[in-house]
C-alpha atoms as a PDB file:
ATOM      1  CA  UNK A   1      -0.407 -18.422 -13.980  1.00  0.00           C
ATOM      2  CA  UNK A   2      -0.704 -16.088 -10.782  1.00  0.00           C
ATOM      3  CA  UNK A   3      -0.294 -12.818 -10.916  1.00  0.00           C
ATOM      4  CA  UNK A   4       1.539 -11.552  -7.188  1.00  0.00           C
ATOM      5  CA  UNK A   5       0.640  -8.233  -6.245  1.00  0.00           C
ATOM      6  CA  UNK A   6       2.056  -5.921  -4.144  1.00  0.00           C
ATOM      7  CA  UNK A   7       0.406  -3.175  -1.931  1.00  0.00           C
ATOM      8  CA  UNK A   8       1.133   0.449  -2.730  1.00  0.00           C
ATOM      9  CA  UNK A   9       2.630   1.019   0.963  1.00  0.00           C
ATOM     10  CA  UNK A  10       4.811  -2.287   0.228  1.00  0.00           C
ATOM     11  CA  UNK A  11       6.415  -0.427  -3.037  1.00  0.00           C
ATOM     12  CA  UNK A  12       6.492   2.875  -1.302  1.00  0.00           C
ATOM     13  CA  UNK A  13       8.917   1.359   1.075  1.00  0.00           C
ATOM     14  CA  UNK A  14      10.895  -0.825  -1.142  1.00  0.00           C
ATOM     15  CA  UNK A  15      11.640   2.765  -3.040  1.00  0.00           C
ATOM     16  CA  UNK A  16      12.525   4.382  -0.274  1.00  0.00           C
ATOM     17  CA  UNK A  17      14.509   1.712   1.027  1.00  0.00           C
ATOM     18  CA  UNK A  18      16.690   1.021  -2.434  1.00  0.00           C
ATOM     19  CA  UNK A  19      16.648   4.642  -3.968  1.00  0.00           C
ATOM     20  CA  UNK A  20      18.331   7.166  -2.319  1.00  0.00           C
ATOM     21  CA  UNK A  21      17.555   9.987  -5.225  1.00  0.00           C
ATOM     22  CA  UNK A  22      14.011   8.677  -4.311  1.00  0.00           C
ATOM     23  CA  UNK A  23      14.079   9.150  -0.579  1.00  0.00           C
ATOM     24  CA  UNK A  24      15.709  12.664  -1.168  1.00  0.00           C
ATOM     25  CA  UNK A  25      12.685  14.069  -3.072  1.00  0.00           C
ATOM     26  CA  UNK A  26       9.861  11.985  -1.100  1.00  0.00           C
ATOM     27  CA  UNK A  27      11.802  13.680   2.176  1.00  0.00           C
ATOM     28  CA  UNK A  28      11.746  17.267  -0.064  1.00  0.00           C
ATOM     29  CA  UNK A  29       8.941  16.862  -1.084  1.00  0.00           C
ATOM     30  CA  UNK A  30       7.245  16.467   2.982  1.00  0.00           C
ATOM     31  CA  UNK A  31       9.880  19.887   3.546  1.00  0.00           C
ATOM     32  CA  UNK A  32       8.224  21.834   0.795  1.00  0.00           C
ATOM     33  CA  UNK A  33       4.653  21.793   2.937  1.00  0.00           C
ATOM     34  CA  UNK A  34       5.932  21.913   6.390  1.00  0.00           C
ATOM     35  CA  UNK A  35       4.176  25.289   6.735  1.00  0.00           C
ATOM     36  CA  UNK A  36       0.686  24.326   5.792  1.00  0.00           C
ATOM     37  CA  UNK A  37      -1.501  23.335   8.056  1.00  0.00           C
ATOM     38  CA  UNK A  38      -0.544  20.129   9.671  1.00  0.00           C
ATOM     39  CA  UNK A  39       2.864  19.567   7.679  1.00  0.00           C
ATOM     40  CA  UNK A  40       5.309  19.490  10.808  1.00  0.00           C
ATOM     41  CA  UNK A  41       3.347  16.058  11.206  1.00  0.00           C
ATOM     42  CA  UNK A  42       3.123  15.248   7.422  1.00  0.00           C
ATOM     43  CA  UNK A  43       7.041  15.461   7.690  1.00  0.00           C
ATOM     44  CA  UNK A  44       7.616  13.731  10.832  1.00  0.00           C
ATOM     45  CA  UNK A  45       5.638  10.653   9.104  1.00  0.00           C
ATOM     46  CA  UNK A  46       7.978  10.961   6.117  1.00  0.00           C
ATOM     47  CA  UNK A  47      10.590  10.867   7.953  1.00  0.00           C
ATOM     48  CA  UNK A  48       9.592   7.780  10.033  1.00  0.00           C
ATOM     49  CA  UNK A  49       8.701   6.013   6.719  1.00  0.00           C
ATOM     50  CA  UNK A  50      12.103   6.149   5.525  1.00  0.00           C
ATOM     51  CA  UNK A  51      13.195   5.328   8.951  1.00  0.00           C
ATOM     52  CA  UNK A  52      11.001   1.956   8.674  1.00  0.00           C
ATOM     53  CA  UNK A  53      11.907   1.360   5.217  1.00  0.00           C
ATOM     54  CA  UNK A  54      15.510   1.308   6.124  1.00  0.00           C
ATOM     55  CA  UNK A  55      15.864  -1.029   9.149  1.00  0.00           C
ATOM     56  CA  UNK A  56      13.569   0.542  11.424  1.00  0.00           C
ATOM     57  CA  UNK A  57      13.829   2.323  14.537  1.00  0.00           C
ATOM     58  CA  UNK A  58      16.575  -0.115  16.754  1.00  0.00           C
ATOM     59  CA  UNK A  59      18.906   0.363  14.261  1.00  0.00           C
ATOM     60  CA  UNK A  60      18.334   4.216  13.830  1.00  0.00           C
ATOM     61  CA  UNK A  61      18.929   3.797  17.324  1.00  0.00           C
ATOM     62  CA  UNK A  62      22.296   2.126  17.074  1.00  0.00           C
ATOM     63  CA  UNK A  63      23.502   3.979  13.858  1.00  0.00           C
ATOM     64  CA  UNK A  64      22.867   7.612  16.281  1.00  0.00           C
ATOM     65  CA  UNK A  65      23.583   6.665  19.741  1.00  0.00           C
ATOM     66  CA  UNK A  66      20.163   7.892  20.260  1.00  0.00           C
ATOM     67  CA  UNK A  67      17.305   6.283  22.691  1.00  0.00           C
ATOM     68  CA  UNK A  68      14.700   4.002  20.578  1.00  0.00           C
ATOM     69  CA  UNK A  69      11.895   5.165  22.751  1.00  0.00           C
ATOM     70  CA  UNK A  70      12.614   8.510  22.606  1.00  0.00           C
ATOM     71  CA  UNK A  71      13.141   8.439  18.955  1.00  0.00           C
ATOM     72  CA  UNK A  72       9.952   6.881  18.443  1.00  0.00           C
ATOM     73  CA  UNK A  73       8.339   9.765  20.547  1.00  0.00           C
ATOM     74  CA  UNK A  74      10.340  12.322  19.111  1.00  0.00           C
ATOM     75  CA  UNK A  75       9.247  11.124  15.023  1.00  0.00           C
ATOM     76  CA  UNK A  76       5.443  10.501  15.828  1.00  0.00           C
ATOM     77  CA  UNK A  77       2.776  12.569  14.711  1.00  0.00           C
ATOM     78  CA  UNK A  78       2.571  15.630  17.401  1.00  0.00           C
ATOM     79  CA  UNK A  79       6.121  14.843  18.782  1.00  0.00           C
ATOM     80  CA  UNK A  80       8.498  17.484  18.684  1.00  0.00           C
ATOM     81  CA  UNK A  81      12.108  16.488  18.016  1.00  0.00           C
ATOM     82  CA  UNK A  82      15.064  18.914  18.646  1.00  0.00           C
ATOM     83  CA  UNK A  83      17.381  19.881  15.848  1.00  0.00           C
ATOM     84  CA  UNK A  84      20.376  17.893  16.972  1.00  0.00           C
ATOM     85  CA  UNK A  85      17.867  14.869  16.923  1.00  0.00           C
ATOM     86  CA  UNK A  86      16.651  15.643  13.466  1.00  0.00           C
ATOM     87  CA  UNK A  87      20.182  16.174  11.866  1.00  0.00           C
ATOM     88  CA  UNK A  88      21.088  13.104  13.698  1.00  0.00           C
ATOM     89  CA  UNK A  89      18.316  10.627  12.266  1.00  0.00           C
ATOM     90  CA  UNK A  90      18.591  12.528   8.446  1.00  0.00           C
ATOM     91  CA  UNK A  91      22.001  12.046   8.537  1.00  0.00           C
ATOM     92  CA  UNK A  92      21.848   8.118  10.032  1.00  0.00           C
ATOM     93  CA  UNK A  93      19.409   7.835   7.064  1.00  0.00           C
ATOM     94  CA  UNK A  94      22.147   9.189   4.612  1.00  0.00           C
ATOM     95  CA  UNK A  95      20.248  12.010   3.389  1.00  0.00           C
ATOM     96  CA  UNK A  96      21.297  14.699   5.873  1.00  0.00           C
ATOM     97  CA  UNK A  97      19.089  17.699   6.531  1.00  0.00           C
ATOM     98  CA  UNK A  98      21.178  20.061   3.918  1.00  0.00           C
ATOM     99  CA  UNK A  99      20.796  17.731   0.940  1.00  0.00           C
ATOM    100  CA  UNK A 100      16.926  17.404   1.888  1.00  0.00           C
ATOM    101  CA  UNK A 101      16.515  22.138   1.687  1.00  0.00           C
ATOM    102  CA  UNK A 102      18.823  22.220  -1.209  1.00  0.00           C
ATOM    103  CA  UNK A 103      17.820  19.365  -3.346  1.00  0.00           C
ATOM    104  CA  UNK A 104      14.129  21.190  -3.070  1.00  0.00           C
ATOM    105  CA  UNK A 105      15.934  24.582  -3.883  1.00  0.00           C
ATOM    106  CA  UNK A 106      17.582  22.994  -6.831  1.00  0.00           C
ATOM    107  CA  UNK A 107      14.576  21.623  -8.483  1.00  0.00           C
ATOM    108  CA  UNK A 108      12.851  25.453  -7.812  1.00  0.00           C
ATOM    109  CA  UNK A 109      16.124  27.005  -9.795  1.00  0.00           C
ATOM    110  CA  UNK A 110      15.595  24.842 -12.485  1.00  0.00           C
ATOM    111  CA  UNK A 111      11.765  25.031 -12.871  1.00  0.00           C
END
């Protein structure tokens, strides 16, 4: 009998990909720390990874009207997207910026 194993990043993405709840808090979750040191790039890469886990960057591209290339440069580590590009790409993603600050605001309330 063999036993198939998957990587961690492999699951990561499959989550992300198939659970929107999950996807939510991961994005939240990258939100919460955006002040500490080095978490505008923590939640650019959060971003991107829910970007890759659902379809990737051409059809972020198609699903916002947006340039690939810049959207790659915008969502890197050290890039520097504007807000209309960053509502765009949550909201492609079906999460939408709002639902990312209040879904972390929620789970504060109710701690």
């Amino acid at each position: 009998m063999t036993i198939r194993t998957r990587s961690h990043e492999d699951s990561v993405l499959e989550m992300l990909r198939d659970n929107k709840a999950f996807a939510l808090e991961y994005l939240s979750a990258a939100l919460e720390e955006i002040d500490e040191a080095g978490g505008e790039d923590a939640f650019l890469v959060a971003v991107r990874r829910v970007v890759e886990a659902r379809g990737g960057m051409l059809n972020l591209s198609q699903n916002t009207g947006l340039n690939r290339a810049n959207l790659y440069r915008s969502i890197a580590v050290g890039g520097d997207p504007k807000l209309s590009t960053l509502l765009k790409v949550l909201q492609a993603l079906g999460v939408g910026m709002s639902k990312v600050v209040s879904h972390r605001t929620e789970q504060d309330v109710h701690a």
